[in-house]
PDB file of N, CA and C in Angstrom:
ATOM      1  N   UNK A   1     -17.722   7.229  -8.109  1.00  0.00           N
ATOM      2  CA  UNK A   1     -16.966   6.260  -8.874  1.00  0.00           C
ATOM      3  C   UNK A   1     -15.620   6.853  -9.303  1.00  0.00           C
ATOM      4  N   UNK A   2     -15.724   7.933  -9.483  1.00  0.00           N
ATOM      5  CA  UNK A   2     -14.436   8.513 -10.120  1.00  0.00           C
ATOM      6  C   UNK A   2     -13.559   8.699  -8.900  1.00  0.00           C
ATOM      7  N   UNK A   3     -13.773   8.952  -7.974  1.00  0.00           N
ATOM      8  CA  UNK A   3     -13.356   9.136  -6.548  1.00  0.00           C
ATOM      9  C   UNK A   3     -12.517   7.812  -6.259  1.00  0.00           C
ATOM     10  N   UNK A   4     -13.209   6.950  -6.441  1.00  0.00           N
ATOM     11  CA  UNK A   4     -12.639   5.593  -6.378  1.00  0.00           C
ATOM     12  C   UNK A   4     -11.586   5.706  -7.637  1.00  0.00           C
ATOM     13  N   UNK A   5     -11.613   5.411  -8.502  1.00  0.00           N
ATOM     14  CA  UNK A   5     -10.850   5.410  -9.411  1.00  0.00           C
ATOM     15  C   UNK A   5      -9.377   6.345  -9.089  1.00  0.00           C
ATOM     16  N   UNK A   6      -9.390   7.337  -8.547  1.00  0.00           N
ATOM     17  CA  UNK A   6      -8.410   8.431  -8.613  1.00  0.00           C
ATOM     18  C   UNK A   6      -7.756   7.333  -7.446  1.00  0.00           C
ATOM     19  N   UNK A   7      -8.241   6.739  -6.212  1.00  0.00           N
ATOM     20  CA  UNK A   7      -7.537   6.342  -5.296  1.00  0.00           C
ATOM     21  C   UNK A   7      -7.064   5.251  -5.666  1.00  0.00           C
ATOM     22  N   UNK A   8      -7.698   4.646  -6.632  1.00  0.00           N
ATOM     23  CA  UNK A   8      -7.017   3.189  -7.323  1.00  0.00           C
ATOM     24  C   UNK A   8      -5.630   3.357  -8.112  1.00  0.00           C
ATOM     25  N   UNK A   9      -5.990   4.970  -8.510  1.00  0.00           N
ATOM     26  CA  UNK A   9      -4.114   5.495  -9.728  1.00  0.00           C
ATOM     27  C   UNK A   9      -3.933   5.483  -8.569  1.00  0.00           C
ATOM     28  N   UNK A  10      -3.970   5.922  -7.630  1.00  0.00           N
ATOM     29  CA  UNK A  10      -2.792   6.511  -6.515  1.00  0.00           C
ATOM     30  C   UNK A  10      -2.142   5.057  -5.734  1.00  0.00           C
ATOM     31  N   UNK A  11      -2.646   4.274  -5.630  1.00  0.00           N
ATOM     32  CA  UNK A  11      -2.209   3.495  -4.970  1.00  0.00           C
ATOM     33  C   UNK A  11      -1.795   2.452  -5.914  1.00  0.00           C
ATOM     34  N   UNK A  12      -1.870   1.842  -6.892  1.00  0.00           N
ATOM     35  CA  UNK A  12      -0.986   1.561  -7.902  1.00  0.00           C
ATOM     36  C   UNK A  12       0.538   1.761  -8.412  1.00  0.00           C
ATOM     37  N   UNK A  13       0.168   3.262  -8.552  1.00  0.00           N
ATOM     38  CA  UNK A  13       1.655   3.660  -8.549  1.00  0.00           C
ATOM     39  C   UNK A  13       2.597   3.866  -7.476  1.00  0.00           C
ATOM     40  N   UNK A  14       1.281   3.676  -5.936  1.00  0.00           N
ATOM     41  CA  UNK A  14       2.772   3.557  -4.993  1.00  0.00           C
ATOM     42  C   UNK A  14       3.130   2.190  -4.716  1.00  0.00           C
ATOM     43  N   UNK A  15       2.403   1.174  -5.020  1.00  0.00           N
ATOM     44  CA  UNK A  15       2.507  -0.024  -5.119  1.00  0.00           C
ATOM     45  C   UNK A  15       3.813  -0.285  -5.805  1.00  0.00           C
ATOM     46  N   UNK A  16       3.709   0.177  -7.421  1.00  0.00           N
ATOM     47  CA  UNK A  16       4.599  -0.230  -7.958  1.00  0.00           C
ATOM     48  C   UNK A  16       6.107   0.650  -7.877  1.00  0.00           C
ATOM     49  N   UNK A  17       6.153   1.691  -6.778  1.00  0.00           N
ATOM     50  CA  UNK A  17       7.420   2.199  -6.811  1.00  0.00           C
ATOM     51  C   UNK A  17       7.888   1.753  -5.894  1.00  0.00           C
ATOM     52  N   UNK A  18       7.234   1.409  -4.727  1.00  0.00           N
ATOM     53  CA  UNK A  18       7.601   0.901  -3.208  1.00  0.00           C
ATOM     54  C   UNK A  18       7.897  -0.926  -3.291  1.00  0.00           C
ATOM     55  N   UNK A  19       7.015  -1.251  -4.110  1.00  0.00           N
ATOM     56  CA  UNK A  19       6.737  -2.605  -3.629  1.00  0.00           C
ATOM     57  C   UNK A  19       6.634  -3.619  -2.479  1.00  0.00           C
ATOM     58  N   UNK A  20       5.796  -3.009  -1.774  1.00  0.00           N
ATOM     59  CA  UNK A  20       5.904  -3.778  -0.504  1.00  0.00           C
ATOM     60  C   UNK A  20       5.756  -2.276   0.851  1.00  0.00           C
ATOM     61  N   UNK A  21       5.148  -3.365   1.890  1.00  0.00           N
ATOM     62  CA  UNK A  21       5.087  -2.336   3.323  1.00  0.00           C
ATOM     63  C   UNK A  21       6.249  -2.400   3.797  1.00  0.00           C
ATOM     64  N   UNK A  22       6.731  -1.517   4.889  1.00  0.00           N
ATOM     65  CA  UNK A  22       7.697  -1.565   5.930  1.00  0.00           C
ATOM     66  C   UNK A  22       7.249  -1.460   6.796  1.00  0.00           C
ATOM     67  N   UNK A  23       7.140  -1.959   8.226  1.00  0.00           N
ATOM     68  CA  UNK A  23       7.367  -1.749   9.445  1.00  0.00           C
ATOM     69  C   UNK A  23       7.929  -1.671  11.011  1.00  0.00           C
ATOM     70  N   UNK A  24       7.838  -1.194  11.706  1.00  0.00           N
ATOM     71  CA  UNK A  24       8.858  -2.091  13.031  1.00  0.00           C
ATOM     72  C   UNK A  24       7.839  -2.476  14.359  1.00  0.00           C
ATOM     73  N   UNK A  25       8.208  -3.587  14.282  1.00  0.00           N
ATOM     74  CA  UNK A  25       7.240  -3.882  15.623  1.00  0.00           C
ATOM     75  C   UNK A  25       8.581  -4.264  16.812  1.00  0.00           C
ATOM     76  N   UNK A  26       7.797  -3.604  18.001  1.00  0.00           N
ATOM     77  CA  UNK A  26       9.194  -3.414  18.971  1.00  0.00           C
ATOM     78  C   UNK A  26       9.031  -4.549  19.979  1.00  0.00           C
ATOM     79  N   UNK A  27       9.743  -5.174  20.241  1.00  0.00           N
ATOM     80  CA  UNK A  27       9.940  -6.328  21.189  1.00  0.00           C
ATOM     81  C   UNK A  27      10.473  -6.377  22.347  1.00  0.00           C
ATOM     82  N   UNK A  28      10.297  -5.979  23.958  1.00  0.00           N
ATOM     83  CA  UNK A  28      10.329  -5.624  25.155  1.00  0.00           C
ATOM     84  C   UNK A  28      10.577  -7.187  25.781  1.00  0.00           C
ATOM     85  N   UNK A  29      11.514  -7.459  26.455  1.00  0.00           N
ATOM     86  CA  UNK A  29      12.074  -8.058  27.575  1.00  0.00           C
ATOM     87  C   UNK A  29      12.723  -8.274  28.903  1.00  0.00           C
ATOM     88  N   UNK A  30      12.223  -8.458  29.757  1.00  0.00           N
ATOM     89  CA  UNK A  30      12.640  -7.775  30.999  1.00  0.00           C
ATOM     90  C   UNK A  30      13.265  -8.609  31.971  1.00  0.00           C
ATOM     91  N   UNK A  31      15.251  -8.547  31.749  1.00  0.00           N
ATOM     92  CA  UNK A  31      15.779  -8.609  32.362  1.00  0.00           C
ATOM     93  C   UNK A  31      16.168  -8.639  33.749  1.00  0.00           C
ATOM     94  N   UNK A  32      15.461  -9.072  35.052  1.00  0.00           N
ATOM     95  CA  UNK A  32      15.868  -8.891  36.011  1.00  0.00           C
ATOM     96  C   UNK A  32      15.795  -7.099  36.116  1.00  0.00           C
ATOM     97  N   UNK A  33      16.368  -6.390  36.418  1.00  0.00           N
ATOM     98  CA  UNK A  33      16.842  -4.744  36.495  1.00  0.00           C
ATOM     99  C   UNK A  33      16.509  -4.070  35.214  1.00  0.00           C
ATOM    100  N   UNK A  34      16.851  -5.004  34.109  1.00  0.00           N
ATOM    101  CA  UNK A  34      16.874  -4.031  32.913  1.00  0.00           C
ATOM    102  C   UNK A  34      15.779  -4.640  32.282  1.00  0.00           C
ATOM    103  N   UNK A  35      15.062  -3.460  31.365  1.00  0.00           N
ATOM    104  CA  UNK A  35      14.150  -3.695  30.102  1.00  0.00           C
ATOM    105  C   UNK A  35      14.755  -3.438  29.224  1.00  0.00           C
ATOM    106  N   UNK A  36      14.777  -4.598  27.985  1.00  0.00           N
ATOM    107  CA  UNK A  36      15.690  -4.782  26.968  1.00  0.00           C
ATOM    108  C   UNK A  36      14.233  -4.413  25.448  1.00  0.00           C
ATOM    109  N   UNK A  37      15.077  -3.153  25.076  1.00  0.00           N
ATOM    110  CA  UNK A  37      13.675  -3.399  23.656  1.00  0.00           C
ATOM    111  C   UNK A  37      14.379  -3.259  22.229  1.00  0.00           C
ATOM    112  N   UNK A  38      13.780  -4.724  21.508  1.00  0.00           N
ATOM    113  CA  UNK A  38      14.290  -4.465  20.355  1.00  0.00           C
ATOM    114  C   UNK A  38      13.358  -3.984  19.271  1.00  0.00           C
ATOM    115  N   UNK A  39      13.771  -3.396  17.897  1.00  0.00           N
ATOM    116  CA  UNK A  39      12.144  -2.859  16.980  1.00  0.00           C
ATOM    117  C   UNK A  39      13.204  -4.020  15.909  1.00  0.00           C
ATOM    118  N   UNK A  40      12.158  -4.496  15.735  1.00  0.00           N
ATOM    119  CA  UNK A  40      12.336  -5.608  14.653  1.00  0.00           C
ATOM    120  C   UNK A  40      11.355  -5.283  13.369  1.00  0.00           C
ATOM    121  N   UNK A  41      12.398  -4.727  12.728  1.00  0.00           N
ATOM    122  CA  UNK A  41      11.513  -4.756  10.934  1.00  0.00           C
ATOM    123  C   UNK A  41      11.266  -5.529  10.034  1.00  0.00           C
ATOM    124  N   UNK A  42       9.768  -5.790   9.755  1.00  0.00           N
ATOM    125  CA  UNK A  42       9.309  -6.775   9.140  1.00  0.00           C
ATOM    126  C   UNK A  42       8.633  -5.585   7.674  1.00  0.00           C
ATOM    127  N   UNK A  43       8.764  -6.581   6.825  1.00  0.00           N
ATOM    128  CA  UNK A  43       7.814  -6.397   5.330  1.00  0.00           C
ATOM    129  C   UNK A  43       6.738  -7.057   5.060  1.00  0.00           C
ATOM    130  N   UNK A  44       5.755  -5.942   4.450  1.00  0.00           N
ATOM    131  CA  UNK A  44       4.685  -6.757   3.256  1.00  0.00           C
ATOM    132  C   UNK A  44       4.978  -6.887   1.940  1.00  0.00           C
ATOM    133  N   UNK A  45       5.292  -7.480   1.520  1.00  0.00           N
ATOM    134  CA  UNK A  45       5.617  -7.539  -0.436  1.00  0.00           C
ATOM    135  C   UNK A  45       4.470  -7.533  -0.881  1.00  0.00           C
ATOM    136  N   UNK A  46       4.323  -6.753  -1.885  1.00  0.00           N
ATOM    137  CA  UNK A  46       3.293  -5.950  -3.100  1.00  0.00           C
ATOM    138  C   UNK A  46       3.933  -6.280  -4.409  1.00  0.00           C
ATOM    139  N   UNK A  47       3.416  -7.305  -4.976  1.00  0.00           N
ATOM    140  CA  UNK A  47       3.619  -8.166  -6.607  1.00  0.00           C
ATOM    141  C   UNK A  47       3.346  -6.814  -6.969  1.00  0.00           C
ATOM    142  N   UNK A  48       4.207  -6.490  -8.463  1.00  0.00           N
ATOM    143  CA  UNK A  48       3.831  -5.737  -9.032  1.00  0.00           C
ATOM    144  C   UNK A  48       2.808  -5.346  -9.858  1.00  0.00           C
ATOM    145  N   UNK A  49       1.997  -6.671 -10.098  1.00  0.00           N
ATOM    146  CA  UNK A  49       1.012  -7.195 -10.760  1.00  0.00           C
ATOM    147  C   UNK A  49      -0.357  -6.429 -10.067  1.00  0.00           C
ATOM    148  N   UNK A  50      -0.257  -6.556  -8.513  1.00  0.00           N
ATOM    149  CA  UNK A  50      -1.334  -6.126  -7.853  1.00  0.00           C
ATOM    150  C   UNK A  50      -1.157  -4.378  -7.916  1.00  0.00           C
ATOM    151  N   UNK A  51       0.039  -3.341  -8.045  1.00  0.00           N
ATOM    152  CA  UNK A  51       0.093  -2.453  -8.832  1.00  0.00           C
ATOM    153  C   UNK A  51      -1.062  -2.112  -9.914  1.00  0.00           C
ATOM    154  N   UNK A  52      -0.244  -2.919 -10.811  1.00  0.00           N
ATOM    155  CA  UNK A  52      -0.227  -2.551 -12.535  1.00  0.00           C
ATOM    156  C   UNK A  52      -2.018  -3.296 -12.780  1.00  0.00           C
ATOM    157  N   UNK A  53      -2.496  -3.963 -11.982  1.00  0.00           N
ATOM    158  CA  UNK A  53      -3.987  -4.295 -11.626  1.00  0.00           C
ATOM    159  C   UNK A  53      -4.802  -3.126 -11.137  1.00  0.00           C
ATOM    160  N   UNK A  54      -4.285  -2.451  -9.784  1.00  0.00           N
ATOM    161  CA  UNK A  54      -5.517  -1.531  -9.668  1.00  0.00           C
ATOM    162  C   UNK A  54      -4.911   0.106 -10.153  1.00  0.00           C
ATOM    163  N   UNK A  55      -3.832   0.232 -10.880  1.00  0.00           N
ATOM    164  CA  UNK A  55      -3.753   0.914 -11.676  1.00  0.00           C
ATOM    165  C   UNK A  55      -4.808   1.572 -12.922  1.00  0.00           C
ATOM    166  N   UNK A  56      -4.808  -0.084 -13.400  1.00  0.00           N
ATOM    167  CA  UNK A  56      -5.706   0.005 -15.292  1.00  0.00           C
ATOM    168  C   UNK A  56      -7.051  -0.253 -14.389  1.00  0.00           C
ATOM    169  N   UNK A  57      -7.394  -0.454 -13.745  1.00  0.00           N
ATOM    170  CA  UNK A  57      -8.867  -0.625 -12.909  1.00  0.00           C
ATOM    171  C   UNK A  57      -9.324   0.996 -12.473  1.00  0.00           C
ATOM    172  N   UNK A  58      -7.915   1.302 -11.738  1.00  0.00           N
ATOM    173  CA  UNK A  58      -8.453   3.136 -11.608  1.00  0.00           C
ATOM    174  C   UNK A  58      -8.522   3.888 -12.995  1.00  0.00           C
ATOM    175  N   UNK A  59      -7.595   3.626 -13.903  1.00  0.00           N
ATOM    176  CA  UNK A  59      -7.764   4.227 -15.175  1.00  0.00           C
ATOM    177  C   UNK A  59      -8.870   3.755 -15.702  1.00  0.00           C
ATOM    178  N   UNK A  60      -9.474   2.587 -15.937  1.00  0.00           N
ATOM    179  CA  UNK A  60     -11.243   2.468 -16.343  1.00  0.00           C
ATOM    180  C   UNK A  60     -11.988   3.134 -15.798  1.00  0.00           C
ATOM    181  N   UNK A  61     -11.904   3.034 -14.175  1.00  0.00           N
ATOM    182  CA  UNK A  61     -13.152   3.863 -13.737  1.00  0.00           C
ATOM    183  C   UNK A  61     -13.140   5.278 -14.147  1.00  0.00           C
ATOM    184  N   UNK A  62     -12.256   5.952 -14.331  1.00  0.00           N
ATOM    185  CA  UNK A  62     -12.016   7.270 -14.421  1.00  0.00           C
ATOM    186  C   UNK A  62     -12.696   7.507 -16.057  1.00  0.00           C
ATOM    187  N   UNK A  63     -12.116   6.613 -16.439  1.00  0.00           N
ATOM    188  CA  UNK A  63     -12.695   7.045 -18.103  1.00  0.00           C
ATOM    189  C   UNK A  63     -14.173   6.685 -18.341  1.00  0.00           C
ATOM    190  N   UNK A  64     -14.916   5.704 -17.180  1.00  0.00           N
ATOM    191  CA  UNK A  64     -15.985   5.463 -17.462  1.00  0.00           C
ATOM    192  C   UNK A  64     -16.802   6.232 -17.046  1.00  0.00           C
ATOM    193  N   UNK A  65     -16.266   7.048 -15.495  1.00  0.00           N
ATOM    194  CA  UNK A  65     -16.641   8.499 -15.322  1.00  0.00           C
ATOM    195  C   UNK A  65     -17.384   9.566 -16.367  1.00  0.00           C
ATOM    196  N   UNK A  66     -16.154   9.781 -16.954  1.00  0.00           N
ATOM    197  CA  UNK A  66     -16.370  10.783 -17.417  1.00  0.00           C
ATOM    198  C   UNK A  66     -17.387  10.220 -18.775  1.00  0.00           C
ATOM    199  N   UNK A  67     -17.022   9.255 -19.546  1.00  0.00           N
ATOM    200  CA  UNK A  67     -18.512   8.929 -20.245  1.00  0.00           C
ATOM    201  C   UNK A  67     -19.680   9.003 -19.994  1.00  0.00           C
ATOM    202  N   UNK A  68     -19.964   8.499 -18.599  1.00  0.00           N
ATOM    203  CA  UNK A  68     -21.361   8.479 -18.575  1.00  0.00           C
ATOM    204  C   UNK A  68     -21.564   9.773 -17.961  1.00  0.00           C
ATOM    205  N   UNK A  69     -20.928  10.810 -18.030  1.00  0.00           N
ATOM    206  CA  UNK A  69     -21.655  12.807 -17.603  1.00  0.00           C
ATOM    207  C   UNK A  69     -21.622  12.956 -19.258  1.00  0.00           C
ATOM    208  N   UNK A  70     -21.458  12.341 -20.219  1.00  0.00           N
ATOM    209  CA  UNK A  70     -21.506  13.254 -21.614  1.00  0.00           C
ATOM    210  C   UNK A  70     -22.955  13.249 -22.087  1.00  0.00           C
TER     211      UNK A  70
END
C-alpha cells in the first residue's frame, strides 16, 4: 500500500508540473520516387485537479501506512 502511495506523490506532482503528455506520431507518404515523413505532435492534457487528486490520495495512503505498523 505504501508502495502505491509513493507512486501516486510521484505522479501527481508530475502531473501538476507538466500538465499534459507530449508526443510525435510520424506520418509517411509516398510520393511517386520520394517518401515524404512528417512527425506530427500531438498532446494529452492533465487537469490539474487529476494532479492535486492523486497527490492527497498518495499522501493518505502513505500516512495510513505507516499507522497501521504502530
Amino acid at each position: 500500500m505504501r508502495l502505491f502511495g509513493i507512486v501516486l506523490i510521484v505522479f501527481g506532482v508530475v502531473a501538476l508540473i507538466y500538465q499534459g503528455v507530449t508526443f510525435l506520431v510520424p506520418n509517411t507518404t509516398d510520393l511517386g520516387l520520394f517518401t515524404v515523413t512528417v512527425s506530427e505532435q500531438r498532446t494529452i492534457p492533465l487537469p490539474p485537479i487529476v494532479g492535486g487528486i492523486s497527490l492527497a490520495a498518495g499522501i493518505a495512503l502513505v500516512l495510513m501506512s505507516r499507522r497501521g505498523k504502530s
